[in-house]
C-alpha atoms as a PDB file:
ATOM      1  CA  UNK A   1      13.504   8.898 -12.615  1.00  0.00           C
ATOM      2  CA  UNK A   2      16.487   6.400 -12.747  1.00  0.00           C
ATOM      3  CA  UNK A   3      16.142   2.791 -13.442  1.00  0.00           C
ATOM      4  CA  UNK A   4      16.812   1.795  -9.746  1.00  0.00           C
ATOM      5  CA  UNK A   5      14.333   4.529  -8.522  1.00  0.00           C
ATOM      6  CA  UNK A   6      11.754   2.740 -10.846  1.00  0.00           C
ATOM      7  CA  UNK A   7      12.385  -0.929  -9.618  1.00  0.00           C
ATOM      8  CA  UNK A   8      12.311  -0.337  -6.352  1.00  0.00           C
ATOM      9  CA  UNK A   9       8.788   1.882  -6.481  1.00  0.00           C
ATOM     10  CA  UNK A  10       7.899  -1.249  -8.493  1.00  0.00           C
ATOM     11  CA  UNK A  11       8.402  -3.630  -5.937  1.00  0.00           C
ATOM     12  CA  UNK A  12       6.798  -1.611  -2.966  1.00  0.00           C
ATOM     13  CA  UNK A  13       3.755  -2.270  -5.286  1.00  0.00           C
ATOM     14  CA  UNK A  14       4.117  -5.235  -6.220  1.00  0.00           C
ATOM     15  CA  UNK A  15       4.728  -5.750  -2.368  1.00  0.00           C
ATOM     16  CA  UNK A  16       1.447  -4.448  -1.428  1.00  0.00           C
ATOM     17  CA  UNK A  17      -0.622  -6.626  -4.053  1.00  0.00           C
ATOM     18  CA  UNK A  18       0.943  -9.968  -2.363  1.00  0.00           C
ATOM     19  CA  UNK A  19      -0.249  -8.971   1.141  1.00  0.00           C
ATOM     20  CA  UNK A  20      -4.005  -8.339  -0.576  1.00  0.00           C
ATOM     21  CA  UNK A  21      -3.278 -11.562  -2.055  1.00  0.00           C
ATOM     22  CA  UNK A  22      -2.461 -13.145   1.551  1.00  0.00           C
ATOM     23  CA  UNK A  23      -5.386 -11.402   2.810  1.00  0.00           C
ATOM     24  CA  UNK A  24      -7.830 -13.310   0.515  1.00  0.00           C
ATOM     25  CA  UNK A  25      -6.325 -16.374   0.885  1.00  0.00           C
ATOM     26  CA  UNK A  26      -6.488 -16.293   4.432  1.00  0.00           C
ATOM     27  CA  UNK A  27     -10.387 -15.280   3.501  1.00  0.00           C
ATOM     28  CA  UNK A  28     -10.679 -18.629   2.402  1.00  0.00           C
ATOM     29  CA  UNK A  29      -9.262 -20.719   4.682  1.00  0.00           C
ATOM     30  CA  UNK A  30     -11.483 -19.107   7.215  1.00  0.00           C
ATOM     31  CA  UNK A  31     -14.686 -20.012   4.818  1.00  0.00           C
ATOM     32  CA  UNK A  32     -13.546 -23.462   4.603  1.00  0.00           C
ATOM     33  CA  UNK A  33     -13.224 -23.990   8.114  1.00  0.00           C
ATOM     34  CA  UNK A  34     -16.559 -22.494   8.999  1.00  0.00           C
ATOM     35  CA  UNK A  35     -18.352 -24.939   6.703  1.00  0.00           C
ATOM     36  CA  UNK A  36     -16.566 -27.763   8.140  1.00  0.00           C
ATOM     37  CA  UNK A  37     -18.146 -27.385  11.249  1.00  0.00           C
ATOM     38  CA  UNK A  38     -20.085 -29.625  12.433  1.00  0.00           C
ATOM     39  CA  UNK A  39     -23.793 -29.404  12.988  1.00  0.00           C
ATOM     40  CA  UNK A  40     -25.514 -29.518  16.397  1.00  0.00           C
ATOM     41  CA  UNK A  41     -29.311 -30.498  16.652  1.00  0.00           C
ATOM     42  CA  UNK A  42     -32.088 -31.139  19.459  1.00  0.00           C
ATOM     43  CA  UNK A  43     -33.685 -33.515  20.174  1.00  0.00           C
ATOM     44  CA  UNK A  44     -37.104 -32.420  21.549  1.00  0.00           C
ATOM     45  CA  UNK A  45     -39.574 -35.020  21.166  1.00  0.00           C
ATOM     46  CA  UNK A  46     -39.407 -36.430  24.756  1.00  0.00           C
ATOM     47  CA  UNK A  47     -41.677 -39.737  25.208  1.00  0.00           C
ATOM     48  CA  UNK A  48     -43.757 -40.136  28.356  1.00  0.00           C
ATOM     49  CA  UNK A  49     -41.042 -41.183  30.252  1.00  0.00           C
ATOM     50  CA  UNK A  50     -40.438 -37.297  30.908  1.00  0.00           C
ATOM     51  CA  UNK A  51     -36.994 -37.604  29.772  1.00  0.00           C
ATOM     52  CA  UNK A  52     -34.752 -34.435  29.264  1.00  0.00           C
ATOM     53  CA  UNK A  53     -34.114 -33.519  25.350  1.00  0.00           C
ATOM     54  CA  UNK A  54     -30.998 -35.188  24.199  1.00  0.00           C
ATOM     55  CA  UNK A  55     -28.356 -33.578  22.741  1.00  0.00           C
ATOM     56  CA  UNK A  56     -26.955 -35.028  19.185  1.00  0.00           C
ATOM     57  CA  UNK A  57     -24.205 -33.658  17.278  1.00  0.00           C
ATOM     58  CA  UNK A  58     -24.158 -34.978  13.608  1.00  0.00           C
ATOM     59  CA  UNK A  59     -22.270 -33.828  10.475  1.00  0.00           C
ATOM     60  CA  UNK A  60     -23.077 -31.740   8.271  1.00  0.00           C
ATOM     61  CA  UNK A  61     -24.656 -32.919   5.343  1.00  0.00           C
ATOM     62  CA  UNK A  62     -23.846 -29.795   2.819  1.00  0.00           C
ATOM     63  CA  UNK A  63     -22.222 -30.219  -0.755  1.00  0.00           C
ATOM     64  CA  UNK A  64     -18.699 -28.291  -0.490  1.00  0.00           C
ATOM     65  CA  UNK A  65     -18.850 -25.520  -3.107  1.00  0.00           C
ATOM     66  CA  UNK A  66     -16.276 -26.354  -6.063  1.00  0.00           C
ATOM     67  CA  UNK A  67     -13.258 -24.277  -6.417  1.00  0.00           C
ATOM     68  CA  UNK A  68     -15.336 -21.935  -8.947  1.00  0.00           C
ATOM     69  CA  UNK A  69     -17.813 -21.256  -6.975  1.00  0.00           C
ATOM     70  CA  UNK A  70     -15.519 -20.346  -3.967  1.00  0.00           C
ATOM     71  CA  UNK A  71     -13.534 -17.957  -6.179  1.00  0.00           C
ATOM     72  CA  UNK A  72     -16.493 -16.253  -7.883  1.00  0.00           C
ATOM     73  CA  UNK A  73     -17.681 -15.695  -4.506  1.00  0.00           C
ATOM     74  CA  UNK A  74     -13.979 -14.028  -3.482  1.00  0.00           C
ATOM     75  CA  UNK A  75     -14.367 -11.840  -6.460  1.00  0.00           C
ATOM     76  CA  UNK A  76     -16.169  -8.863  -4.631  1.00  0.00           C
ATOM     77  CA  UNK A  77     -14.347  -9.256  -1.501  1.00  0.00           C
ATOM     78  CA  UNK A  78     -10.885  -8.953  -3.386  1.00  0.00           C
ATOM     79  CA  UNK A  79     -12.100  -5.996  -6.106  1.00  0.00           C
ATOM     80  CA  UNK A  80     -12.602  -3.725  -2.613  1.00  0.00           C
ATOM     81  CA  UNK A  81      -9.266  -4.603  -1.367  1.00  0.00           C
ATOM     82  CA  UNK A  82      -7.845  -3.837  -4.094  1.00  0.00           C
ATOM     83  CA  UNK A  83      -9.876  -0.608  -4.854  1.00  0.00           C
ATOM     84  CA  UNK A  84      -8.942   0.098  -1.033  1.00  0.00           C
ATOM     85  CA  UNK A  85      -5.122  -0.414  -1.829  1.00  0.00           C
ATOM     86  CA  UNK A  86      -5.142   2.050  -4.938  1.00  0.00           C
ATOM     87  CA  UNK A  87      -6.964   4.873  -3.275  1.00  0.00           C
ATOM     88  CA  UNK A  88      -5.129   4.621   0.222  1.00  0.00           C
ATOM     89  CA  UNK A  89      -1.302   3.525  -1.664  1.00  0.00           C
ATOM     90  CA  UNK A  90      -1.010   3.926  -4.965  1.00  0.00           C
ATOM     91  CA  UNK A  91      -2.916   6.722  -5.793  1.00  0.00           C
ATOM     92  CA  UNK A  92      -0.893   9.829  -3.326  1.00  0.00           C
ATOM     93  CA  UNK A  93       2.228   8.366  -4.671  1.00  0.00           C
ATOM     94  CA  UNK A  94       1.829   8.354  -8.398  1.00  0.00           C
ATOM     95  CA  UNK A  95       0.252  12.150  -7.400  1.00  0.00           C
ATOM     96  CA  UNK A  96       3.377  12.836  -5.306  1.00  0.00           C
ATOM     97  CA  UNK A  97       5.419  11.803  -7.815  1.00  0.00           C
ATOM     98  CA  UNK A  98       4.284  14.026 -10.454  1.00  0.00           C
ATOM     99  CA  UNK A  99       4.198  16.927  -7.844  1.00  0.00           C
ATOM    100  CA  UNK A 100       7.567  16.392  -7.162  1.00  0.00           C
ATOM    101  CA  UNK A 101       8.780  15.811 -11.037  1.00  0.00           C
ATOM    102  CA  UNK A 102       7.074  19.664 -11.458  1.00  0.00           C
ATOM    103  CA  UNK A 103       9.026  20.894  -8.760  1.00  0.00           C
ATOM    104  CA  UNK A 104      12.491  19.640 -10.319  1.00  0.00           C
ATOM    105  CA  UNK A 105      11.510  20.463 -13.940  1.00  0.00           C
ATOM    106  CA  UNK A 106      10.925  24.031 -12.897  1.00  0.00           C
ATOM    107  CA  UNK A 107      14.112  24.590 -10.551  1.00  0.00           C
ATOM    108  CA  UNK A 108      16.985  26.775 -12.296  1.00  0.00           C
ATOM    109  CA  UNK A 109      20.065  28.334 -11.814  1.00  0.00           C
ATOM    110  CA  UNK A 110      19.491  30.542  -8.693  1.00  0.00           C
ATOM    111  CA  UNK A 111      16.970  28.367  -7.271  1.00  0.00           C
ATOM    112  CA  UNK A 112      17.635  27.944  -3.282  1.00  0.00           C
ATOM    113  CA  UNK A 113      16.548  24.267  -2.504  1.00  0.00           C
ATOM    114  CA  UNK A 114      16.168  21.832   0.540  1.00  0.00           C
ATOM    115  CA  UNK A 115      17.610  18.629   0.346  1.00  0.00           C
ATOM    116  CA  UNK A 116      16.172  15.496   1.934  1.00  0.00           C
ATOM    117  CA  UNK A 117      19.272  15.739   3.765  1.00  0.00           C
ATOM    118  CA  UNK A 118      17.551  18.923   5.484  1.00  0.00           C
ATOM    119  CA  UNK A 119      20.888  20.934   3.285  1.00  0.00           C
ATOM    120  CA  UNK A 120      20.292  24.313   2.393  1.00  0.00           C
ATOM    121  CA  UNK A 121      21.896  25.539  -1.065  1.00  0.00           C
ATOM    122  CA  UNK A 122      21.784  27.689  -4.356  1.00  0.00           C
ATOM    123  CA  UNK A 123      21.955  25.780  -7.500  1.00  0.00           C
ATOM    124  CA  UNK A 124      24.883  27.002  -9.603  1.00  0.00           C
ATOM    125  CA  UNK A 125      23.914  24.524 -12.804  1.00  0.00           C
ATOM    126  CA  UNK A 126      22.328  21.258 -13.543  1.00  0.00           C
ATOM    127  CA  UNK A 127      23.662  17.916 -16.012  1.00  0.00           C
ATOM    128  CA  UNK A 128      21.248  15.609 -16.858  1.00  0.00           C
ATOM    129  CA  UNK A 129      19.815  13.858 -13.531  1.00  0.00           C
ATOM    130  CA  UNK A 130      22.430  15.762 -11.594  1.00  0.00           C
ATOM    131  CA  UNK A 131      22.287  19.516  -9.653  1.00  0.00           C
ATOM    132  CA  UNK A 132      25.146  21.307  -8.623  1.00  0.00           C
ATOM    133  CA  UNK A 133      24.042  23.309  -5.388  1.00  0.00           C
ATOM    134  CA  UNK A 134      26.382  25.404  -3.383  1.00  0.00           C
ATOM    135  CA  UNK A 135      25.959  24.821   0.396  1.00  0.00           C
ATOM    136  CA  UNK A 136      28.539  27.243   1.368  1.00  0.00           C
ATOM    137  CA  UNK A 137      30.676  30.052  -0.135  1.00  0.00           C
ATOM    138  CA  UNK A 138      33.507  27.921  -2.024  1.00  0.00           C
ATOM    139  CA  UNK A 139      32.070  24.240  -1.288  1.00  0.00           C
ATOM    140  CA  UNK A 140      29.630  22.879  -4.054  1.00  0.00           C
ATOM    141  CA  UNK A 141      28.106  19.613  -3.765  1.00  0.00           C
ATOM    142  CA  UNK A 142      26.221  17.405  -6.626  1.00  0.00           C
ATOM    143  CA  UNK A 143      22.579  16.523  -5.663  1.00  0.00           C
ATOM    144  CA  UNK A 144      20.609  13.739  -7.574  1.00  0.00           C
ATOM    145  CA  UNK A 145      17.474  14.886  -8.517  1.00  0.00           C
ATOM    146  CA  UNK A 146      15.413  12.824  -6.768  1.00  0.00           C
ATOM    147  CA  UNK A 147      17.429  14.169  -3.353  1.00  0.00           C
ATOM    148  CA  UNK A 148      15.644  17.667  -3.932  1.00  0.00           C
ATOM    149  CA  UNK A 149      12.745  17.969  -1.442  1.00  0.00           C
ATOM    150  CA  UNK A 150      11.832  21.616  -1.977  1.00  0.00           C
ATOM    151  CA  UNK A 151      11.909  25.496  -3.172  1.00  0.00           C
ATOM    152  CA  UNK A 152      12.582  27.785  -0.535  1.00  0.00           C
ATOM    153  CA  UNK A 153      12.641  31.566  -0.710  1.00  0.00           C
ATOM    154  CA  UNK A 154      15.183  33.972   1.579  1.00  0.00           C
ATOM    155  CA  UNK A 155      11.890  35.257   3.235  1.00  0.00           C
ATOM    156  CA  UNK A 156      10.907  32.012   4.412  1.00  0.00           C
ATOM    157  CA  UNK A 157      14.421  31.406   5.612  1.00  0.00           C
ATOM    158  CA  UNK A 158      14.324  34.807   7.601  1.00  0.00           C
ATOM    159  CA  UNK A 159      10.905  33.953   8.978  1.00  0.00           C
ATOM    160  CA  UNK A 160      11.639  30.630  10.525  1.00  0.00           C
END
């Protein structure tokens, strides 16, 4: 794969582990807001005067959890998003990666090959990262590797 290939799989990654990032900071912003709430209580103890139950809302007297505790408590929540974002992202692609890199190590001279360009061709001969695939009789074009999406055979072509 070429180094810009590489870099820019890199940073689709890397993209995806700031928005799990985002996701459990935003975790935690909720959590703090929900304990600042305050609390409501009722008053029920009514004298004779057969007064109505009064309504008081005080503060809530709870210790804030330090910053550990809040973080050890995150640690669950952000191991499954981050188990989720491995089996639903980076797992198929490293997979479709190496499918792919089979594909390409066993075209040869012959092969007839889809681009992702949807062109049809034969490769005449390959250099390096490079294919040389004739699309026509007389016009041969040069095809990155990474450009080849598939092996086709003349009975498929026939069929469709």
């Amino acid at each position: 794969m070429s180094d810009g290939m590489k870099s820019r799989t890199f940073s689709w990654s890397l993209r995806g582990f700031y928005c799990c990032c985002i996701i459990v900071l935003v975790a935690v912003c909720l959590t703090s807001v929900s304990m600042a709430c305050a609390q409501v209580s009722v008053n029920t103890e009514v004298g004779n005067t057969g007064e109505k139950p009064l309504i008081v809302a005080q503060p809530m007297t709870v210790m804030r959890p330090s910053f550990y505790q809040q973080f050890v408590q995150l640690i669950p929540m952000f191991t499954i998003v981050m188990v989720i974002y491995y089996l639903m992202v980076l797992r198929p692609k490293v997979s479709e990666e190496k499918a792919h890199k089979t594909l390409v190590d066993g075209l040869g001279k012959g092969d007839m090959v889809v681009t992702s360009g949807g062109i049809l061709g034969k490769i005449i001969s390959r250099s390096g990262e490079l294919f040389s695939v004739e699309v026509a009789k007389g016009t041969v074009v040069q095809i990155h590797e990474e450009r080849i999406h598939s092996r086709y055979t003349v009975t498929e072509l026939k069929s469709a």
